[in-house]
Protein backbone atom coordinates (compact mmCIF):
# COMPACT_ATOMS: atom_id res chain seq x y z
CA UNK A 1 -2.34 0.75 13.51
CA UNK A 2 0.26 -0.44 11.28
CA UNK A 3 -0.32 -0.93 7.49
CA UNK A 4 1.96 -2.69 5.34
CA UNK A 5 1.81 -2.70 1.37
CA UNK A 6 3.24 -5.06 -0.57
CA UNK A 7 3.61 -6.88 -4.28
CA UNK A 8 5.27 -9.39 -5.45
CA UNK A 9 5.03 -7.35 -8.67
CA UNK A 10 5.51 -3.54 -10.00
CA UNK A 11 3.19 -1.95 -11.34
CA UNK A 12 0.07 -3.14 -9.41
CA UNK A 13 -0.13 0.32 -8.23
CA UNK A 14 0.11 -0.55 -4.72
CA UNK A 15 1.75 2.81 -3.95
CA UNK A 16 -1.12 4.79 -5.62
CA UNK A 17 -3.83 2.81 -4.42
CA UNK A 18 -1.83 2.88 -0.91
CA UNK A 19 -1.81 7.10 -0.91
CA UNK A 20 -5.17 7.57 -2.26
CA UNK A 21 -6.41 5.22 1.01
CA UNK A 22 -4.28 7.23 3.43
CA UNK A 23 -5.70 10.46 1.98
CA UNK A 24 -9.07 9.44 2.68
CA UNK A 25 -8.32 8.19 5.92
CA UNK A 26 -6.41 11.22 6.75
CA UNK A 27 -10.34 13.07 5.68
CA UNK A 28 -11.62 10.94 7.99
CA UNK A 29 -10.13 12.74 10.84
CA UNK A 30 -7.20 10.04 11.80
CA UNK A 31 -3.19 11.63 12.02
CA UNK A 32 -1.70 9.51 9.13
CA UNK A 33 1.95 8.80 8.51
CA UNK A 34 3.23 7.48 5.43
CA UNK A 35 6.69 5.67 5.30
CA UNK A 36 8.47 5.20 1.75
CA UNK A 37 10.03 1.87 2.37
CA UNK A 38 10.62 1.42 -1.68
CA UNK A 39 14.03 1.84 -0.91
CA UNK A 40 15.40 1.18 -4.35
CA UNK A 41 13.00 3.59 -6.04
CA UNK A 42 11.66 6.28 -3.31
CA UNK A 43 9.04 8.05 -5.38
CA UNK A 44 6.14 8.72 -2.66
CA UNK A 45 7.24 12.28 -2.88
CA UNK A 46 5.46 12.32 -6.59
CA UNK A 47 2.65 10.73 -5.15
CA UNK A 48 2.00 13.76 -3.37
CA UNK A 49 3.37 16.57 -5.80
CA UNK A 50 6.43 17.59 -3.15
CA UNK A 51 8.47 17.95 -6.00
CA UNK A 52 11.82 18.34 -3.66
CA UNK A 53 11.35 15.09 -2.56
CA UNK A 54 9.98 13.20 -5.55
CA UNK A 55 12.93 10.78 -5.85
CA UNK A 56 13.38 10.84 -2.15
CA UNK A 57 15.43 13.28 -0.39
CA UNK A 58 18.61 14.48 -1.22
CA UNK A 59 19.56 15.65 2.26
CA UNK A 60 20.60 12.52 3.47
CA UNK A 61 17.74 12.47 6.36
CA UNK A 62 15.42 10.04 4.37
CA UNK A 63 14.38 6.39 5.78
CA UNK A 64 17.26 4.77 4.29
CA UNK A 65 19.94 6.44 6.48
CA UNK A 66 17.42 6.52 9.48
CA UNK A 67 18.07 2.66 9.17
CA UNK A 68 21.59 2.91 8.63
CA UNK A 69 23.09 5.24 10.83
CA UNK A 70 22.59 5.17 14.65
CA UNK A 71 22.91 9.40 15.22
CA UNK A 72 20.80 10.18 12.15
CA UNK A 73 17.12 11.58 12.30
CA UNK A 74 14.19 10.77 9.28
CA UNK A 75 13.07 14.22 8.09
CA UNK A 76 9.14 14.47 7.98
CA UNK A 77 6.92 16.39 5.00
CA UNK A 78 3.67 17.44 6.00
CA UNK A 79 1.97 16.73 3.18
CA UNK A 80 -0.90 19.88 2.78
CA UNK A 81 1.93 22.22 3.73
CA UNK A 82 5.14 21.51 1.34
CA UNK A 83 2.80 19.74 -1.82
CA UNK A 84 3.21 21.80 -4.75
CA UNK A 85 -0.41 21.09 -6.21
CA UNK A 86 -3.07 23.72 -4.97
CA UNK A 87 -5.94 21.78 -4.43
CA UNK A 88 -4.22 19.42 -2.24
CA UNK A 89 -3.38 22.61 -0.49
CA UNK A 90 -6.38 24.17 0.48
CA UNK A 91 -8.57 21.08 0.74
CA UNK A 92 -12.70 21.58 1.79
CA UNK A 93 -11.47 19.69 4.86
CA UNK A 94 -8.14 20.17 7.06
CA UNK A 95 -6.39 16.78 7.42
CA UNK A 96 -2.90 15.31 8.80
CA UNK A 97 -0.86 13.11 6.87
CA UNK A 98 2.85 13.12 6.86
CA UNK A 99 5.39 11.58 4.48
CA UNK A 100 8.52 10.10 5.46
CA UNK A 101 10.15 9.71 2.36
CA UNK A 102 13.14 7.27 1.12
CA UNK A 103 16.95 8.98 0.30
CA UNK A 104 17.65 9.90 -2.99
CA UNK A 105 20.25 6.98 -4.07
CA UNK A 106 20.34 4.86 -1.25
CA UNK A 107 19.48 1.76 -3.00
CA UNK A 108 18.00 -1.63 -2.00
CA UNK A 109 19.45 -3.53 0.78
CA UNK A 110 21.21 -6.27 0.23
CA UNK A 111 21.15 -7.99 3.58
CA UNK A 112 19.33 -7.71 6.65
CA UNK A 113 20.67 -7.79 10.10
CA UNK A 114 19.93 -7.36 13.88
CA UNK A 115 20.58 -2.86 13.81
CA UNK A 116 18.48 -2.66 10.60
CA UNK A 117 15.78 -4.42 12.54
CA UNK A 118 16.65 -2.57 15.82
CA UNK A 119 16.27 1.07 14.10
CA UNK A 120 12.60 -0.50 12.61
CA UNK A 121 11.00 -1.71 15.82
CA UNK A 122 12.25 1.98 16.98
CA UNK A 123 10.60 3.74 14.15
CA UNK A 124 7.51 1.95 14.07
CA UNK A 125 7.19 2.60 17.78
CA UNK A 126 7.40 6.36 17.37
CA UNK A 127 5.18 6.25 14.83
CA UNK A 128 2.48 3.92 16.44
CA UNK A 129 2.76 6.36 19.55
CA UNK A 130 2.15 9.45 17.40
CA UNK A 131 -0.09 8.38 14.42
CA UNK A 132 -3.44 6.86 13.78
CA UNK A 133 -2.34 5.24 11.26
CA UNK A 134 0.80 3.85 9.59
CA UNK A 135 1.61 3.09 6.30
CA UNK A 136 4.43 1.55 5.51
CA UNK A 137 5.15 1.33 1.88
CA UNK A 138 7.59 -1.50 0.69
CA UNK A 139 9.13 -2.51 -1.99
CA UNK A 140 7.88 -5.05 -4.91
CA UNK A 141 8.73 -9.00 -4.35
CA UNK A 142 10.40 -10.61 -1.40
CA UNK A 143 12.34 -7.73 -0.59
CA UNK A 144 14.92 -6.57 2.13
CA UNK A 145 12.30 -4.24 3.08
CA UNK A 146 9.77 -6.71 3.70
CA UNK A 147 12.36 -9.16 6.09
CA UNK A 148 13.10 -6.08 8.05
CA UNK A 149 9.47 -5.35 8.80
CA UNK A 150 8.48 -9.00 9.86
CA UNK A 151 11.64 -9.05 11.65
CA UNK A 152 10.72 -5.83 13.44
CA UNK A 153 6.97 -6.50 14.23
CA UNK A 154 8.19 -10.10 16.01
CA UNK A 155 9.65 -7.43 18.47
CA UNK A 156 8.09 -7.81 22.26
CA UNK A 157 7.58 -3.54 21.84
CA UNK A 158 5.29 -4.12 18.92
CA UNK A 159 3.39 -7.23 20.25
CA UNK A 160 0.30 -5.28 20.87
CA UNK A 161 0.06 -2.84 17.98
CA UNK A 162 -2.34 -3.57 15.15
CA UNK A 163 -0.82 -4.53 11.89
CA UNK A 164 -2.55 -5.03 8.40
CA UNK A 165 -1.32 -6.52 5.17
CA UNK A 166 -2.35 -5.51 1.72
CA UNK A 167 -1.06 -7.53 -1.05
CA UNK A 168 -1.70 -5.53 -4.24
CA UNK A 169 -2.33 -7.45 -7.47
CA UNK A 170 -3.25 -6.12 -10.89
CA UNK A 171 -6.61 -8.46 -12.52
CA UNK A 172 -4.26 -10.90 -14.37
CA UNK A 173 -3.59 -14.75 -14.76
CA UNK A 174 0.62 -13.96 -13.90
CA UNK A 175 -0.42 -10.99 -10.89
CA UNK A 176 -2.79 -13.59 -9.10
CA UNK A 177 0.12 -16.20 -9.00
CA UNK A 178 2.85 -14.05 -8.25
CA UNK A 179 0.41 -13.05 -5.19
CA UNK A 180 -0.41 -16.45 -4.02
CA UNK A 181 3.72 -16.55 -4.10
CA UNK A 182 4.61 -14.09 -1.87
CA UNK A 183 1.89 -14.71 0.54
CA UNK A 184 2.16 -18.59 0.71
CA UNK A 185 5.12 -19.88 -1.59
CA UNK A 186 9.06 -20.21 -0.80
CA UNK A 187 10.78 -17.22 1.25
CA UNK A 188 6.49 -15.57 1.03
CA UNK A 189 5.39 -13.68 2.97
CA UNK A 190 4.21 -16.33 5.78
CA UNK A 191 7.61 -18.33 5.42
CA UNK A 192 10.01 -15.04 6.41
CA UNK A 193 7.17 -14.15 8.85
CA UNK A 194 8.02 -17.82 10.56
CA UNK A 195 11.63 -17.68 10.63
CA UNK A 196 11.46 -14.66 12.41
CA UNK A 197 9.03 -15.76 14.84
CA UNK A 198 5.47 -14.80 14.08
CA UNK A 199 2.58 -17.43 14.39
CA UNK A 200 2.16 -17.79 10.76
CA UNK A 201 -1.49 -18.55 11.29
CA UNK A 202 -2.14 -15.24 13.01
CA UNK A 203 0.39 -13.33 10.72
CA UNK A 204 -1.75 -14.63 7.47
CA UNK A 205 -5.41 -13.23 9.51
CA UNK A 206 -3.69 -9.88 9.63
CA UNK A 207 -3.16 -10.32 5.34
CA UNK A 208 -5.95 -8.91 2.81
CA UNK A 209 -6.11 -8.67 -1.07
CA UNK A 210 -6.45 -5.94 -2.97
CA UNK A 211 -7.09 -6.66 -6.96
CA UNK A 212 -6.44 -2.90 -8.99
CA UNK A 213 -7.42 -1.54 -12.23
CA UNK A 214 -9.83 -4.01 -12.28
CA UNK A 215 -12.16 -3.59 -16.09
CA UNK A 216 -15.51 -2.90 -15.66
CA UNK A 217 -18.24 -5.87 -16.54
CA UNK A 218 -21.10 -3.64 -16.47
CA UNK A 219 -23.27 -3.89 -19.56
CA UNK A 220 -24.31 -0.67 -21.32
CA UNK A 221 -25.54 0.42 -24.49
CA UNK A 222 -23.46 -0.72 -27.43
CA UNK A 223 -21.67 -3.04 -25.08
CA UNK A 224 -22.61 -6.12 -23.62
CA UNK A 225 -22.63 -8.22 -26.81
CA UNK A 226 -20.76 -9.90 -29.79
CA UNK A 227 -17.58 -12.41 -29.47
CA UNK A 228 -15.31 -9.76 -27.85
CA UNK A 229 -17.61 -9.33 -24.88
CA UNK A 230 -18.51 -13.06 -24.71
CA UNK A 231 -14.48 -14.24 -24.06
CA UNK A 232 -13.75 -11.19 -21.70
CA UNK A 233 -16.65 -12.52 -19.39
CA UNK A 234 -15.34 -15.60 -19.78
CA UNK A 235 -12.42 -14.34 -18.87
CA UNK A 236 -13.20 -12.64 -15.85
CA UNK A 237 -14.98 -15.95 -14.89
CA UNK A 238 -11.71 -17.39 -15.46
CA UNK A 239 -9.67 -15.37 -12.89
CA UNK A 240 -12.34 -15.77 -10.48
CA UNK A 241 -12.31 -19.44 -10.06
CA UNK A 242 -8.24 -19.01 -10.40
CA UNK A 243 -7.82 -16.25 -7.46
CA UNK A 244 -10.27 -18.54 -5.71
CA UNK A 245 -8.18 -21.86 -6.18
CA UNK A 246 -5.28 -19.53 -5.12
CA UNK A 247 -6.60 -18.28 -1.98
CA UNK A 248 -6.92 -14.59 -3.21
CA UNK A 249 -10.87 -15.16 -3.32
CA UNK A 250 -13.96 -13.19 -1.50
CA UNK A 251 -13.19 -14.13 2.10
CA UNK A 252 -9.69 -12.45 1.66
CA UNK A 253 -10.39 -9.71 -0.53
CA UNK A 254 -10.53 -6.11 1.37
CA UNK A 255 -11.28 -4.34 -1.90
CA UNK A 256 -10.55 -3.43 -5.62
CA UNK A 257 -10.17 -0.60 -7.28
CA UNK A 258 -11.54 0.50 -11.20
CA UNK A 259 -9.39 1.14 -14.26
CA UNK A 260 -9.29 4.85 -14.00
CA UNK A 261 -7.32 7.23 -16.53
CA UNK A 262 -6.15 9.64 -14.52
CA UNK A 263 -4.06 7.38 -12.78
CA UNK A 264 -2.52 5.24 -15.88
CA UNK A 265 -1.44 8.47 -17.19
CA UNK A 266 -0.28 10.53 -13.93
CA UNK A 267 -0.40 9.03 -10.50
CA UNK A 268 -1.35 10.99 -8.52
CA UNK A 269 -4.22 11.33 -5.34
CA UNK A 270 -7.46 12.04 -6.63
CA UNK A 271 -9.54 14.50 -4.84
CA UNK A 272 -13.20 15.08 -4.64
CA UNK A 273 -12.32 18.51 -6.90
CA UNK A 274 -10.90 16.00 -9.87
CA UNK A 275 -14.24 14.36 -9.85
CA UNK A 276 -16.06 17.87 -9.64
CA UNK A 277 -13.96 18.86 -12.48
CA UNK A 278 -15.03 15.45 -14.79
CA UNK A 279 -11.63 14.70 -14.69
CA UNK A 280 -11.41 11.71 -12.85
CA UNK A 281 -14.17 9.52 -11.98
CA UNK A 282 -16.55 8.91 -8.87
CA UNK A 283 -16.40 5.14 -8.97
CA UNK A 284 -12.83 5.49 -8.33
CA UNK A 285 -12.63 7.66 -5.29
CA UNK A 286 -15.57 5.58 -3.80
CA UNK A 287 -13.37 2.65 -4.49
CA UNK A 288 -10.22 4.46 -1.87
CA UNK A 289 -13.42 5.78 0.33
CA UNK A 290 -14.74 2.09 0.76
CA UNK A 291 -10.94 0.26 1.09
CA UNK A 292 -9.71 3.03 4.12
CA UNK A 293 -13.13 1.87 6.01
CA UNK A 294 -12.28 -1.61 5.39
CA UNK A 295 -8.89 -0.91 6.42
CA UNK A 296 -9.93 0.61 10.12
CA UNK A 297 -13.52 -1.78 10.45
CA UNK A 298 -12.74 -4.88 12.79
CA UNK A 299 -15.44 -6.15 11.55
CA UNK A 300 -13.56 -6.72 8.32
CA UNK A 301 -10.46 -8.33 9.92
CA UNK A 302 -12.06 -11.02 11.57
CA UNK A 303 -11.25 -15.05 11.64
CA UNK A 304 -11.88 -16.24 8.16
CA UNK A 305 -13.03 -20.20 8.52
């Protein structure tokens, strides 16, 4: 399976959200392989604490020059070897998830043609033949990154491979428009998917929501009344009827995920030691536990009428 990630903003921590669900996954038993298609700002190596690689690589064997260059190879970081953070060390359970990580300075690109695709289809094809699972991590908006891929998965070799798309959009009145955009408005995600020959119907099946940092409504003691609480409910109500009127409603919705402070002030994966610890909270890692079985369930991906 291949998983693509995508914004048509920053900061709607799709790349957080995106780790945290290949972690969990990756608990789950499956061989997961994370690709750091941010091109112009390769920071999955953070994500993980492999501090070497935390801007992407400097060795010139990051995904960048993979895509580039016809003789180069994309260096590989197993991610509970080479992470600098303990815990994520010497987890309760042994898992497999590999990072592929951008190059250090290699910039976006600025067009697209057929060898950039070429080198794609060929790395997603190794990848599909060794992994589980895929992600593929791209950059915000409609990107470089995100042509390539479309262009790449309208290859005959990757015809039969399961692909997902997560939009990622923060609880907002400008993130739920900016999502509707790239999905459905000029040079979206369904228009680029057309030109380079999907079935735009079946391309947007294969496309799920993801709404992060989403506030808490729940009413507890000392909260739950007074003008403040009355407008953020209507609020919420609000954004509701206008992710519904945008096609980001229910139907299309794979998950969200709760405003947790441990990752507004360090992103980072959060392990079940974190919540042991009372450092981070158990609604949020039951948020990640709940999207990676959405992600792999069928069930979850079928025909929306």
């Amino acid at each position: 399976m291949l998983v693509f990630s995508t914004s048509d903003k920053g900061g709607t921590g799709r790349s957080v959200t995106s780790s945290n669900i290949a972690y969990r996954l990756s608990l789950k038993g499956q061989n997961v392989a994370y690709l750091d298609f941010d091109f112009g700002s390769p920071t999955s190596g953070a994500l993980f604490d492999i501090n070497r690689v935390d801007r992407g690589t400097p060795d010139k064997d990051g995904l960048h020059n993979y895509l580039t260059s016809v003789n180069s190879t994309v260096n590989s970081h197993n991610v509970r070897t080479e992470t600098n953070r303990e815990e994520l060390r010497a987890p309760r359970h042994p898992y497999r998830l590999v990072l592929f990580p951008g190059d250090r300075g290699g910039g976006e690109f600025t067009s697209v043609d057929d060898k950039l695709v070429k080198r794609c289809v060929e790395l997603l094809v190794t990848c599909e033949q060794e992994f589980d699972v895929t992600f593929v991590d791209l950059s915000a908006g409609r990107s470089a990154a995100l042509e390539i891929v479309l262009g790449a998965m309208a290859a005959p070799q990757l015809a039969p491979v399961v692909a997902r798309w997560l939009v990622f959009h923060r609880w907002t009145r400008q993130h739920i428009l900016a999502a509707n955009g790239l999905v459905h408005g000029p040079n979206g995600l369904l228009e680029t998917g057309g030109r380079c020959g999907h079935d735009t119907g079946r391309l947007l099946e294969s496309v799920r929501f993801i709404r992060t940092a989403v506030p808490s409504m729940k009413e507890s003691p000392g909260v739950g009344r007074g003008p403040q609480w009355a407008w953020l409910r209507r609020q919420n109500e609000a954004l509701e009827t206008l992710a519904k009127t945008n096609r980001l409603g229910f139907s299309v919705m794979l998950g969200k995920t709760p405003m947790e402070p441990v990752l507004q002030w360090r992103e980072q994966v959060i392990l079940d030691a974190d919540v042991a610890a009372k450092i981070a909270n158990q609604e949020t890692v039951d948020a990640f536990t709940e999207l990676a079985t959405g992600l792999t369930d069928d069930a979850t991906w079928e025909r929306v009428y």
